[in-house]
C-alpha atoms as a PDB file:
ATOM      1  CA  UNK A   1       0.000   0.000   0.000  1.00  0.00           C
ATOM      2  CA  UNK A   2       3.280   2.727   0.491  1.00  0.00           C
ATOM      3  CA  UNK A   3       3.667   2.357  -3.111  1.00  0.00           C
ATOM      4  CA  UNK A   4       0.012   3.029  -4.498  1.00  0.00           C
ATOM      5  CA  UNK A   5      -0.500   6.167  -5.793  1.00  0.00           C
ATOM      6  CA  UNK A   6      -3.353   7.386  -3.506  1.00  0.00           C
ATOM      7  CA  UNK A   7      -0.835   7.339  -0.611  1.00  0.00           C
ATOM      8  CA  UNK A   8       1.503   9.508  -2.476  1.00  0.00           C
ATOM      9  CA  UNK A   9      -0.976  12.115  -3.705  1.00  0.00           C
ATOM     10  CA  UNK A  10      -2.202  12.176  -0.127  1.00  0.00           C
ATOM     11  CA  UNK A  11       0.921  12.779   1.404  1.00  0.00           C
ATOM     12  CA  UNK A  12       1.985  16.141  -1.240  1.00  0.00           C
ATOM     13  CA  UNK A  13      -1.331  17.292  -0.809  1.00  0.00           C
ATOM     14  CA  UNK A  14      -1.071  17.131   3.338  1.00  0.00           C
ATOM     15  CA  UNK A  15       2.847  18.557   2.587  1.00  0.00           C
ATOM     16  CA  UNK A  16       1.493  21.249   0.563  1.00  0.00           C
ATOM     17  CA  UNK A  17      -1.024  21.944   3.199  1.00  0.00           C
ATOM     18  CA  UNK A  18       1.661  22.517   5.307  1.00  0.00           C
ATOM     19  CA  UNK A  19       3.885  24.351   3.769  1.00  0.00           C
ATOM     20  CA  UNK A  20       0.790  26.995   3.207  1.00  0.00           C
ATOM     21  CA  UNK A  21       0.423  26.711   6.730  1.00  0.00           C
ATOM     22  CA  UNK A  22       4.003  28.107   7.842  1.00  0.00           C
ATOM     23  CA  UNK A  23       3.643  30.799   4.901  1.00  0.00           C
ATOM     24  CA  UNK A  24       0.502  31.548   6.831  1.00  0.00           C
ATOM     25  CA  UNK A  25       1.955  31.922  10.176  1.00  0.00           C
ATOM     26  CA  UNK A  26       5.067  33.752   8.948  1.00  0.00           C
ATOM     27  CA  UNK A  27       2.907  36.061   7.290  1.00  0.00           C
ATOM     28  CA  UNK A  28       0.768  36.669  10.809  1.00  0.00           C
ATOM     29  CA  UNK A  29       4.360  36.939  12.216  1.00  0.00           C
ATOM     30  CA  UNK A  30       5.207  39.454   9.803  1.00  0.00           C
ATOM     31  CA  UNK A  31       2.026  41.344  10.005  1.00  0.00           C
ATOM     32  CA  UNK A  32       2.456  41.363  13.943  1.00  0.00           C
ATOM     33  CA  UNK A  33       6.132  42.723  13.853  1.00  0.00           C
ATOM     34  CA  UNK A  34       5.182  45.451  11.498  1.00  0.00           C
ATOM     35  CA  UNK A  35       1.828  46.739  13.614  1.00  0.00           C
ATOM     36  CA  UNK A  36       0.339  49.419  12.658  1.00  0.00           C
ATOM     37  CA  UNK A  37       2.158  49.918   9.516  1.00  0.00           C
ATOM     38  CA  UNK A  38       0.842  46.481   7.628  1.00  0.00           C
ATOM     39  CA  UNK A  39       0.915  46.500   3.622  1.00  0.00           C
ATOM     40  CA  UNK A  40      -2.212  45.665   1.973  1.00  0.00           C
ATOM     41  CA  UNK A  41       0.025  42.924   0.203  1.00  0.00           C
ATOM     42  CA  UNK A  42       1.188  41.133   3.249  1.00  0.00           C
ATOM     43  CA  UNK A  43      -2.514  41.239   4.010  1.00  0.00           C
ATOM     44  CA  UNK A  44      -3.551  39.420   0.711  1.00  0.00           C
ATOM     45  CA  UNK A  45      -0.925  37.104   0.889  1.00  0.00           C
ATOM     46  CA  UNK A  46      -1.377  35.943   4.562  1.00  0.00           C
ATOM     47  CA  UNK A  47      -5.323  35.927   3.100  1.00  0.00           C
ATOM     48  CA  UNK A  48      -4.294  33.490   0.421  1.00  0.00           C
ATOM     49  CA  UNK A  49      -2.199  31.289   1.766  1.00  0.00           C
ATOM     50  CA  UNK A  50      -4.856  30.134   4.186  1.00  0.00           C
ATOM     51  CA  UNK A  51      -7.570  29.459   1.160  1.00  0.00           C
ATOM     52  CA  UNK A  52      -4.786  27.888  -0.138  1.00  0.00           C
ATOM     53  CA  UNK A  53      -4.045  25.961   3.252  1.00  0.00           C
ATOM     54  CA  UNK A  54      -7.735  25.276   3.676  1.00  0.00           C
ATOM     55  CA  UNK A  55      -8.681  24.016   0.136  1.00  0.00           C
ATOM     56  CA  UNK A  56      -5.635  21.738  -0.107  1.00  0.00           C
ATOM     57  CA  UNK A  57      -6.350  20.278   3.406  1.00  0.00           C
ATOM     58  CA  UNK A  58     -10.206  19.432   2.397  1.00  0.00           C
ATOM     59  CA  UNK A  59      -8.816  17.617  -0.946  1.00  0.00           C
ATOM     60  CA  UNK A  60      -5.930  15.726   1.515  1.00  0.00           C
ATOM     61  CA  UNK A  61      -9.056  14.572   3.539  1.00  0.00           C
ATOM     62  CA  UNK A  62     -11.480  13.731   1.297  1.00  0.00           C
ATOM     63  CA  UNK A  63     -10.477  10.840  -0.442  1.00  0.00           C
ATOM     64  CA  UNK A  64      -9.925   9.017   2.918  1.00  0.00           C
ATOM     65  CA  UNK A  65     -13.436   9.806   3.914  1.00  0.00           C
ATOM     66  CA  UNK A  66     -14.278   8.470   0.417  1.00  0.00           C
ATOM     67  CA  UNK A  67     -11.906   5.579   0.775  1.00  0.00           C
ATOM     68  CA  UNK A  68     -13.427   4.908   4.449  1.00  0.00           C
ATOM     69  CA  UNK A  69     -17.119   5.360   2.763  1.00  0.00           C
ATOM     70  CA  UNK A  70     -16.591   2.589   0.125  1.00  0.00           C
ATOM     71  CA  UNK A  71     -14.798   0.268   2.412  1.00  0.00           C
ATOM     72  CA  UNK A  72     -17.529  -0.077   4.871  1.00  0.00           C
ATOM     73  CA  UNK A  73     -19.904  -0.938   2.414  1.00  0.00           C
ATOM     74  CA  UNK A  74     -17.803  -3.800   0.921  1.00  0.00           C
ATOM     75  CA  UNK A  75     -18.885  -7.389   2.230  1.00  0.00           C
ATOM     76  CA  UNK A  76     -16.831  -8.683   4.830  1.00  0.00           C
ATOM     77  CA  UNK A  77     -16.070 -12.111   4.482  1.00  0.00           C
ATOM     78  CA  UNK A  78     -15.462 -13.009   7.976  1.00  0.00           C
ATOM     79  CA  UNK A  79     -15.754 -10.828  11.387  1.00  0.00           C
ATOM     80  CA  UNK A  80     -13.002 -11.990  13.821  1.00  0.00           C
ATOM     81  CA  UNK A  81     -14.041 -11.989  17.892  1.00  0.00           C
ATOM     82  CA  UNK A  82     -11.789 -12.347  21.155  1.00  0.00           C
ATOM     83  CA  UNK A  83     -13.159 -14.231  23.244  1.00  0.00           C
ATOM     84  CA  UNK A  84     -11.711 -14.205  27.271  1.00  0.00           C
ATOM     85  CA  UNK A  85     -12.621 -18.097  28.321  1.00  0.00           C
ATOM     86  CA  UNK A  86     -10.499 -18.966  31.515  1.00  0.00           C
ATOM     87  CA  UNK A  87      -7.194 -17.096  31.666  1.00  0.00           C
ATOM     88  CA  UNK A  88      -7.145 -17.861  27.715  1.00  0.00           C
ATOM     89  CA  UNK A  89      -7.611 -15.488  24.955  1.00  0.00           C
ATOM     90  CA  UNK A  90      -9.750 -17.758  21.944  1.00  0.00           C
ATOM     91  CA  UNK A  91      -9.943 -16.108  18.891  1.00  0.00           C
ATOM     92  CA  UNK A  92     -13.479 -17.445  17.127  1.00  0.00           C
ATOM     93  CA  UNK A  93     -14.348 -16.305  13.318  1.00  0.00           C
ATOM     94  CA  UNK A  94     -17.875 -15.890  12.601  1.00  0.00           C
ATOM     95  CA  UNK A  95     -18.840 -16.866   8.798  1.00  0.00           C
ATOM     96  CA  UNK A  96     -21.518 -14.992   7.487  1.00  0.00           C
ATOM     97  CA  UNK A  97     -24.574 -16.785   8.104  1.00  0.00           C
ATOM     98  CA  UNK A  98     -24.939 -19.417   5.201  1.00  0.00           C
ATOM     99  CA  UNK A  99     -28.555 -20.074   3.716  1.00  0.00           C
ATOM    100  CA  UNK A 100     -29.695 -23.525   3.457  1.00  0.00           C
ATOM    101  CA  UNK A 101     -32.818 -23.503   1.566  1.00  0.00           C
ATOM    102  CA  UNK A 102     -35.364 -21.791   3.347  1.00  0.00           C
ATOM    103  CA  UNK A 103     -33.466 -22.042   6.996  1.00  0.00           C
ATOM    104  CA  UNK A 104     -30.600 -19.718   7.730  1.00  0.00           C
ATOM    105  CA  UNK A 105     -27.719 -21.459   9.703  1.00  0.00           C
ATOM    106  CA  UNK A 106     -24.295 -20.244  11.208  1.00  0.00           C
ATOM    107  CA  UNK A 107     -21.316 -22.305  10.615  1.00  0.00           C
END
């Protein structure tokens, strides 16, 4: 999974997101240092780099909500359970319930 291409756009995107977000907070810095004398350009480009942060964060985060959205409505083939039995940890796998004609059983 390292290697798929989803990880890798995720990871520039939450890069890029950062890097907006120091330009950001250099730009406060600078705006803070220079009080009451701040240049309408220091302004706009404090302004932008947070749309900038902001935007790039929401398209970092997205696709995992996506990702987490498809995965929980794929079929799980088995549901693994610990079970604490006498000093022992079991582990037990539940099958999905298998229908035998018009009865429903559990292996």
């Amino acid at each position: 999974m390292p290697n798929s291409g989803l990880v890798r756009l995720g990871v520039t995107r939450a890069v890029g997101s950062a890097l907006f977000d120091y330009a950001e907070n250099l730009g406060i810095t600078a705006m803070m240092w220079s009080w009451p004398d701040v240049l309408g350009p220091l302004v706009y480009a404090a302004s932008f780099a947070t749309i900038a942060k902001s935007v790039i964060t929401n398209l970092a985060v997205m696709p995992v909500f996506a990702t987490a959205f498809v995965w929980t409505r794929l079929p799980k083939a088995s549901l693994r359970i610990y079970v604490r039995n006498d000093r022992s940890l079991l582990l037990r796998e539940l099958d999905r319930p298998k229908q035998d004609g018009h009865r429903i059983t559990a292996r």
